[in-house]
C-alpha atoms as a PDB file:
ATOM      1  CA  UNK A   1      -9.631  53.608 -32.128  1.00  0.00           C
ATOM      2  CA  UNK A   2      -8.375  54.156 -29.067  1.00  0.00           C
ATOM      3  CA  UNK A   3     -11.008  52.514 -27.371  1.00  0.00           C
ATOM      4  CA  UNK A   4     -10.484  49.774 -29.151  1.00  0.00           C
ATOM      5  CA  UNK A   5      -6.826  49.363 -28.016  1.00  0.00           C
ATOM      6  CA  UNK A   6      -7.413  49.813 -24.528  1.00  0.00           C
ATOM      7  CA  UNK A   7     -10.055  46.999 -24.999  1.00  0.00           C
ATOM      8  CA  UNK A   8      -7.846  44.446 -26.371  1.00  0.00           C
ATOM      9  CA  UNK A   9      -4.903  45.338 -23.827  1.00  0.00           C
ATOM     10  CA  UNK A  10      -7.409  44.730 -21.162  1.00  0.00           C
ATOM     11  CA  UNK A  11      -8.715  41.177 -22.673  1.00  0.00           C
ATOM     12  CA  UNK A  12      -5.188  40.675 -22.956  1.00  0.00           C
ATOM     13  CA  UNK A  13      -4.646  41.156 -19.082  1.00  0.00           C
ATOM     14  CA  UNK A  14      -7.556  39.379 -18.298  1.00  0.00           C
ATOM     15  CA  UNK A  15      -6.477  36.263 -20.201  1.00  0.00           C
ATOM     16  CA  UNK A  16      -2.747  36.117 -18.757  1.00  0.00           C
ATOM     17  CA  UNK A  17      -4.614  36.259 -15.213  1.00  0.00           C
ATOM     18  CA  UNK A  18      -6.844  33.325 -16.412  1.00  0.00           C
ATOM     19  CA  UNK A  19      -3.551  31.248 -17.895  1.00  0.00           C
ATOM     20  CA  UNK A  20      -1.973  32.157 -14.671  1.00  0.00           C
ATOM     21  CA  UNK A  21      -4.692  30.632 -12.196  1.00  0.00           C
ATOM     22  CA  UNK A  22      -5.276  27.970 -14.136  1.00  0.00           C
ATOM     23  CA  UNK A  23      -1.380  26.839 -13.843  1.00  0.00           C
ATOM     24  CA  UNK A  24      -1.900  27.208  -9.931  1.00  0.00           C
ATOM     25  CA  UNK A  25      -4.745  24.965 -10.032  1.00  0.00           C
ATOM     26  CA  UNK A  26      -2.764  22.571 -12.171  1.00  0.00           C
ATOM     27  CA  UNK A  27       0.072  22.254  -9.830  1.00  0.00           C
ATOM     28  CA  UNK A  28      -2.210  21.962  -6.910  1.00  0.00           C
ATOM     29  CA  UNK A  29      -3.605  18.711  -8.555  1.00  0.00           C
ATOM     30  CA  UNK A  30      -0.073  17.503  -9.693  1.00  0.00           C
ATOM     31  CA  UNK A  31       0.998  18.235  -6.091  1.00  0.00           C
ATOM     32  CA  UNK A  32      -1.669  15.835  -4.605  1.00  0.00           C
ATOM     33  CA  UNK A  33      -1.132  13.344  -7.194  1.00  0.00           C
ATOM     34  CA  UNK A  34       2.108  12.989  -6.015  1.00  0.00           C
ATOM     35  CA  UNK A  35       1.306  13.115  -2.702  1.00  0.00           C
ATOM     36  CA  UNK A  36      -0.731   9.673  -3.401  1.00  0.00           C
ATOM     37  CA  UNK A  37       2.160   8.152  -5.630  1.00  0.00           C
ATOM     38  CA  UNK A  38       4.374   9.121  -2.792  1.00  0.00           C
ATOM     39  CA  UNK A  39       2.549   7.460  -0.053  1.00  0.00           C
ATOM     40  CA  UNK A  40       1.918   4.147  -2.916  1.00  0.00           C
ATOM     41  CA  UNK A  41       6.123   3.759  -2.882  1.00  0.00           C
ATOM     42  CA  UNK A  42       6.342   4.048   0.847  1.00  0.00           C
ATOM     43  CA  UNK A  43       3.917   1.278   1.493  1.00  0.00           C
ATOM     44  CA  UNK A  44       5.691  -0.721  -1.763  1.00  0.00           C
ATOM     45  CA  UNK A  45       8.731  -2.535  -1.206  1.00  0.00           C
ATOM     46  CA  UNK A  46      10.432  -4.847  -3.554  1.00  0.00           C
ATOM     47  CA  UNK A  47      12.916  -8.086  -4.258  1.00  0.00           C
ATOM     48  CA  UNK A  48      14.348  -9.306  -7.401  1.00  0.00           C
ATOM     49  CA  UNK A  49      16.065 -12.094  -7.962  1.00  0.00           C
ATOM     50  CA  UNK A  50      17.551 -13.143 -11.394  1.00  0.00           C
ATOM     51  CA  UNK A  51      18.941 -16.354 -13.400  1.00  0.00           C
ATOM     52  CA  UNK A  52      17.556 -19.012 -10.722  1.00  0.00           C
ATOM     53  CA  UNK A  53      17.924 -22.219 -12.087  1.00  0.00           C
ATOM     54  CA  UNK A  54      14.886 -23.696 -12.291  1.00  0.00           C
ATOM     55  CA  UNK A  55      11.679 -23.749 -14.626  1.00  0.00           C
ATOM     56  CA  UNK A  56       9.836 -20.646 -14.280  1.00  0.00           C
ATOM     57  CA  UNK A  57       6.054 -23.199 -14.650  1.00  0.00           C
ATOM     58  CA  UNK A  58       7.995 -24.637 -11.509  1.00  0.00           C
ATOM     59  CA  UNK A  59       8.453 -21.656  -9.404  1.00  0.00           C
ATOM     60  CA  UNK A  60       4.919 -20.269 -10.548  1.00  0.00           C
ATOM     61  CA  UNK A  61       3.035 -23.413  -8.842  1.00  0.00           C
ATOM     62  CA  UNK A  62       4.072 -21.977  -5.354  1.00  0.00           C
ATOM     63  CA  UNK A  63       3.974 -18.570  -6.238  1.00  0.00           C
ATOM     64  CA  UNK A  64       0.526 -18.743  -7.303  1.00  0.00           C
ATOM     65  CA  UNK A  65      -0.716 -20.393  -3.953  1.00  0.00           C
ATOM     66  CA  UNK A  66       1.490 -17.485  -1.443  1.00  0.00           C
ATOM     67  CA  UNK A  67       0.527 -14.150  -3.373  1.00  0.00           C
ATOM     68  CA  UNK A  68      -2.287 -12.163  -1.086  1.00  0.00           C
ATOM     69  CA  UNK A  69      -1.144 -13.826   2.184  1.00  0.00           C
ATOM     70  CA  UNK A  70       0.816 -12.446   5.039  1.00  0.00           C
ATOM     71  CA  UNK A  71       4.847 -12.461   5.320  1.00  0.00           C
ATOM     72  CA  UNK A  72       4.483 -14.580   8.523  1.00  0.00           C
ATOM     73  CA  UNK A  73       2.184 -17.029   7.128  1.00  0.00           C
ATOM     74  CA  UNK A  74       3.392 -17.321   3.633  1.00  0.00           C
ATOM     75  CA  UNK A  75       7.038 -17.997   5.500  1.00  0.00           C
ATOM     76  CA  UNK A  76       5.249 -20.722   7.619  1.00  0.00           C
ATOM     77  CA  UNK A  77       3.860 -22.406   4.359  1.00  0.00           C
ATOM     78  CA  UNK A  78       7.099 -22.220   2.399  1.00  0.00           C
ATOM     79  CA  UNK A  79       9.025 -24.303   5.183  1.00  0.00           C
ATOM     80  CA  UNK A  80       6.464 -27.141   5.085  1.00  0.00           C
ATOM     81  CA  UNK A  81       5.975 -26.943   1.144  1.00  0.00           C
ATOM     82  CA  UNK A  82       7.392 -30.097  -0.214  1.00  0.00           C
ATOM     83  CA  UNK A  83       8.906 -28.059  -3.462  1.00  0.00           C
ATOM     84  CA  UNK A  84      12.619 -27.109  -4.813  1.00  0.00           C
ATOM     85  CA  UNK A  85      11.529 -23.403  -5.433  1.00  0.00           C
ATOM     86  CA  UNK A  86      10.328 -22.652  -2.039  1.00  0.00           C
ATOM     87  CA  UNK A  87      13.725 -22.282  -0.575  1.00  0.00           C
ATOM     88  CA  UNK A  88      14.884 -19.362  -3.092  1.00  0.00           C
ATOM     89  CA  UNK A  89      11.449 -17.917  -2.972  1.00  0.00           C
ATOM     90  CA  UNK A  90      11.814 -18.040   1.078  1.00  0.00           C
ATOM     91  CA  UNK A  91      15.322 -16.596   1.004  1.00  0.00           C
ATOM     92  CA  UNK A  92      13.615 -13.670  -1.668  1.00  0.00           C
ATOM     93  CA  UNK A  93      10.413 -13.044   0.320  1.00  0.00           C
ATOM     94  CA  UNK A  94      12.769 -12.730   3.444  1.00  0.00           C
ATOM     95  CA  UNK A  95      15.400 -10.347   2.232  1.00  0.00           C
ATOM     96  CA  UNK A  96      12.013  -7.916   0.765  1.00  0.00           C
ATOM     97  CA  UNK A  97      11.039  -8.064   4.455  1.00  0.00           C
ATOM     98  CA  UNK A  98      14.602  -6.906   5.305  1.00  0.00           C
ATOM     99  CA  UNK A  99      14.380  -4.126   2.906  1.00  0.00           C
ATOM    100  CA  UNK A 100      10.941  -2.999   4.276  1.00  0.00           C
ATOM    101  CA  UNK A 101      12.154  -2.991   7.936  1.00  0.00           C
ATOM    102  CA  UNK A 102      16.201  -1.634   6.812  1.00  0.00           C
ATOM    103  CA  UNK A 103      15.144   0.957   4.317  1.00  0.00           C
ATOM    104  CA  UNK A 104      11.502   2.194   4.870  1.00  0.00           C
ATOM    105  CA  UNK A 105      10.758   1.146   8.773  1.00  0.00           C
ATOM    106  CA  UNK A 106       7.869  -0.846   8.104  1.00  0.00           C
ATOM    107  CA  UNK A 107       6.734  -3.603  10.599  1.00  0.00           C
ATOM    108  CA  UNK A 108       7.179  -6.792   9.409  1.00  0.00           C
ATOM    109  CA  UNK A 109       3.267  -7.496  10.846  1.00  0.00           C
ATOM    110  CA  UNK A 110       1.373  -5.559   8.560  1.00  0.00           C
ATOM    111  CA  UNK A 111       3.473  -6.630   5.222  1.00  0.00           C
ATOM    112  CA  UNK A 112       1.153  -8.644   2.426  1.00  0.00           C
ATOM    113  CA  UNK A 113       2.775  -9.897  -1.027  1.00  0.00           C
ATOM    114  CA  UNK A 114       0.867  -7.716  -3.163  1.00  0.00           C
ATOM    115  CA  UNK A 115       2.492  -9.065  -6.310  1.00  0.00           C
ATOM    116  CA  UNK A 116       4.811 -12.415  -6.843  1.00  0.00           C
ATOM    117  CA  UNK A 117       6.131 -12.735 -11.062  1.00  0.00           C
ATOM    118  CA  UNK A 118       7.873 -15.087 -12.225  1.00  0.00           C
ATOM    119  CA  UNK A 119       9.311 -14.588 -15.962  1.00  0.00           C
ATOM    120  CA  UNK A 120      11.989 -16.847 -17.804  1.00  0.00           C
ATOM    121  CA  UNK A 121      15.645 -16.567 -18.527  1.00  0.00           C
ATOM    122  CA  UNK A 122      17.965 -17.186 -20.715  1.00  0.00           C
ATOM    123  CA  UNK A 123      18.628 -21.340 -21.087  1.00  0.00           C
ATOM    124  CA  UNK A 124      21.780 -22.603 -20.363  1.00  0.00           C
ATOM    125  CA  UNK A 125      22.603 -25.153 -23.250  1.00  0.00           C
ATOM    126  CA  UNK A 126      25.052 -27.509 -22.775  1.00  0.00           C
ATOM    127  CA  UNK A 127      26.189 -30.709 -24.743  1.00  0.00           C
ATOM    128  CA  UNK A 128      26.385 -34.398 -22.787  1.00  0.00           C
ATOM    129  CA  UNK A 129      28.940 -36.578 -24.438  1.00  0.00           C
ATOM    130  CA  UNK A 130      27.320 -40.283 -25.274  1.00  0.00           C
ATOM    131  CA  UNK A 131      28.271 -43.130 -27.279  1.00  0.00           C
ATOM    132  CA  UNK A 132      30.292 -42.825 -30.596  1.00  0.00           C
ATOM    133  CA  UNK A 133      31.447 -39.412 -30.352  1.00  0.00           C
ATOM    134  CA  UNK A 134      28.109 -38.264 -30.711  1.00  0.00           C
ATOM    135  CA  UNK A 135      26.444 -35.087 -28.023  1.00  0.00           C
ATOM    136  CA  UNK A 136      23.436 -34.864 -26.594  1.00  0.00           C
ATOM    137  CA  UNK A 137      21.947 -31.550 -25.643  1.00  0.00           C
ATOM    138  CA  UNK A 138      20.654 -30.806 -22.333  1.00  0.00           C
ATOM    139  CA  UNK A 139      19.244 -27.436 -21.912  1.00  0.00           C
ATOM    140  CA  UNK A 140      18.974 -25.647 -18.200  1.00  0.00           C
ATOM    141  CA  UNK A 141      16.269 -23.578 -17.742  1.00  0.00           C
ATOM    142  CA  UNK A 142      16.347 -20.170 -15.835  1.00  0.00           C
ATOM    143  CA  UNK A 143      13.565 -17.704 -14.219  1.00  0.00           C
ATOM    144  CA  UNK A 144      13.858 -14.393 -12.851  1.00  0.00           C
ATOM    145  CA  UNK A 145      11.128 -13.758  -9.315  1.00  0.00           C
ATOM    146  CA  UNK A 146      10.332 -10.563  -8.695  1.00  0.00           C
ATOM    147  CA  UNK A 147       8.125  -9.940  -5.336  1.00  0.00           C
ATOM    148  CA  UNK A 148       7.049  -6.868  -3.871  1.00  0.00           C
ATOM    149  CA  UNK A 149       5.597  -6.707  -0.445  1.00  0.00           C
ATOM    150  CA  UNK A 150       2.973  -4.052   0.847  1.00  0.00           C
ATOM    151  CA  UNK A 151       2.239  -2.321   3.788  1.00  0.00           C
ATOM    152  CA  UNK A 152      -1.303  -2.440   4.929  1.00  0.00           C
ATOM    153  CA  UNK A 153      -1.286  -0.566   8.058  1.00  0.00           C
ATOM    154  CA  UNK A 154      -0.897   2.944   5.901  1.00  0.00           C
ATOM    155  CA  UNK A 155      -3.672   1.547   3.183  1.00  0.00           C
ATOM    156  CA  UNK A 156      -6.102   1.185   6.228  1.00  0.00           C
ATOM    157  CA  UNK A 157      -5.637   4.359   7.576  1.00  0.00           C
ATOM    158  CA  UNK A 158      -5.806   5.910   3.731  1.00  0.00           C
ATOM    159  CA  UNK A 159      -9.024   4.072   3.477  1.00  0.00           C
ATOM    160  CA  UNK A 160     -10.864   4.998   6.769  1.00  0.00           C
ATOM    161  CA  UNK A 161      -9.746   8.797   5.821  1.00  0.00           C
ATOM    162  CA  UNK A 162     -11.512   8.482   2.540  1.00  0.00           C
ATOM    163  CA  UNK A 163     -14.387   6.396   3.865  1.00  0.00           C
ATOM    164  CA  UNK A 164     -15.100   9.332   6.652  1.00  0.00           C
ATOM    165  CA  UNK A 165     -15.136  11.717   3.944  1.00  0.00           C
ATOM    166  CA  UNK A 166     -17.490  10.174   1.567  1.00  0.00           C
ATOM    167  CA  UNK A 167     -19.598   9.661   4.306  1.00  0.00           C
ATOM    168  CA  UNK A 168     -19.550  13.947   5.154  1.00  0.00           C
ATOM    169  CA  UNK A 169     -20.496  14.398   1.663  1.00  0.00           C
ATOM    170  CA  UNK A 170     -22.970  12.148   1.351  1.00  0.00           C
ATOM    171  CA  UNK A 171     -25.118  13.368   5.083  1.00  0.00           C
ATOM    172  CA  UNK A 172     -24.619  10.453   7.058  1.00  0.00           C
ATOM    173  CA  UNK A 173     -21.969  12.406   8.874  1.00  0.00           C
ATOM    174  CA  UNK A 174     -23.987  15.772  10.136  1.00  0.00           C
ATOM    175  CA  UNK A 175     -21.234  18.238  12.513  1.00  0.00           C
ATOM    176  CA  UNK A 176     -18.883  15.778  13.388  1.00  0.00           C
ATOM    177  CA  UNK A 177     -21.352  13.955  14.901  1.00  0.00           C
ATOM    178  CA  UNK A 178     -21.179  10.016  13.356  1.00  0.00           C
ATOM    179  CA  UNK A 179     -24.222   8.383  13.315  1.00  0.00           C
ATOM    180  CA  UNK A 180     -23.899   4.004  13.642  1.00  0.00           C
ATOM    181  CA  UNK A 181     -23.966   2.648  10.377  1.00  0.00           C
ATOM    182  CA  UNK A 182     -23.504  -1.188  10.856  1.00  0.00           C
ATOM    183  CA  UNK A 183     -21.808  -3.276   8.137  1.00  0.00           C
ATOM    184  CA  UNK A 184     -22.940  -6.510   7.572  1.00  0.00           C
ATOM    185  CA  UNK A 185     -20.475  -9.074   5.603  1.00  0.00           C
ATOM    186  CA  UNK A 186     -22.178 -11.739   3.919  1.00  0.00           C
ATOM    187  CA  UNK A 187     -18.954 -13.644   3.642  1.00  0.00           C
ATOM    188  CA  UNK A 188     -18.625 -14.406   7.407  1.00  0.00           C
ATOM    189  CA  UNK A 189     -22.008 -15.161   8.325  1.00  0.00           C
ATOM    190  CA  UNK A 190     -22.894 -17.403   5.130  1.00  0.00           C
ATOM    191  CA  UNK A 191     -25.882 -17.004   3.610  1.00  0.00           C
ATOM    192  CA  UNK A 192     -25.763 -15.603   0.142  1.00  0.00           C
ATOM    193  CA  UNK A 193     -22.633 -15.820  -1.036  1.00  0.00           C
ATOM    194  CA  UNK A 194     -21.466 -19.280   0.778  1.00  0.00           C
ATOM    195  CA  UNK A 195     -19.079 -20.734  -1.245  1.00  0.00           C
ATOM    196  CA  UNK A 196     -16.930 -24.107  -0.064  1.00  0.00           C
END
């Protein structure tokens, strides 16, 4: 009976240890996973600006043709845009540069609008007085833009770290020694995938 005790107390051991590792190993992944989310909000940076008064269809036309591009370039084809919203979606897109360079020291160079939203507000409604004591209604539309800018310099370094290491796994990479691997892009030199 004894034996039997001593048995179970040692199972009992043995399982605690296994709970215990198994925590470590847990935190180790949250830890990294953080890590990652961390360096995702320092390359994020964001500007939200509420109850413009305009259409929101309006304000989507240009933001659909300046989401992808550069700061500088997307600030260049604002001021030549022959549109109402592009002046509060220049002032917007400048103060998110603003808060990239104020809050997180990011270089204005490497920022890309990752994501440009537009979503409605609430309509001003209003009555216009006509003939006979009668009111027309007139209703104001509002929108609320929301942009947020990314770093790329950081995502390119993340990348070629990754890159190097899939390629150690994988053998192309033998002792720190790289051996040429030569890309080719279809997009640049036509062929294939040539589309005007």
């Amino acid at each position: 009976m004894l034996n039997v005790l001593r048995a179970m107390n040692r199972n009992k051991d043995s399982f605690t240890r296994e709970r215990e590792l198994l925590k470590i190993k847990r935190t180790k992944k949250e830890k990294k996973l953080r890590n990652q989310e961390d360096k995702k909000l320092k390359t994020e940076v964001y500007a939200l600006s509420q109850s413009i008064s305009m259409s929101a269809h309006k304000a989507r036309r240009v933001l659909d043709q300046i989401r992808g591009r550069s700061y500088q370039e997307t600030l260049m084809m604002l001021e030549l845009m022959p549109y109402r919203a592009c002046y509060p979606i220049f002032k917007l897109i400048y103060s998110a540069a603003a808060n990239a360079k104020h809050n997180m020291g990011l270089n204005e160079e490497y920022l890309v609008i990752s994501k440009a939203t537009v979503n409605e507000g609430p309509t001003v409604k209003k009555l216009k007085p006509r003939a006979r004591g009668r009111g027309y209604p007139i209703k104001r539309p509002t929108c609320h833009i929301s942009i947020v800018l990314k770093d790329t310099a950081l995502y390119d370094e993340y990348v070629m770290e990754n890159s190097i290491g899939c390629l150690k796994k994988t053998g192309w990479i033998y002792k720190k020694k790289s051996t040429d691997i030569t890309c080719h892009n279809m997009y640049s030199i036509g062929g294939v995938w040539d589309k005007k």
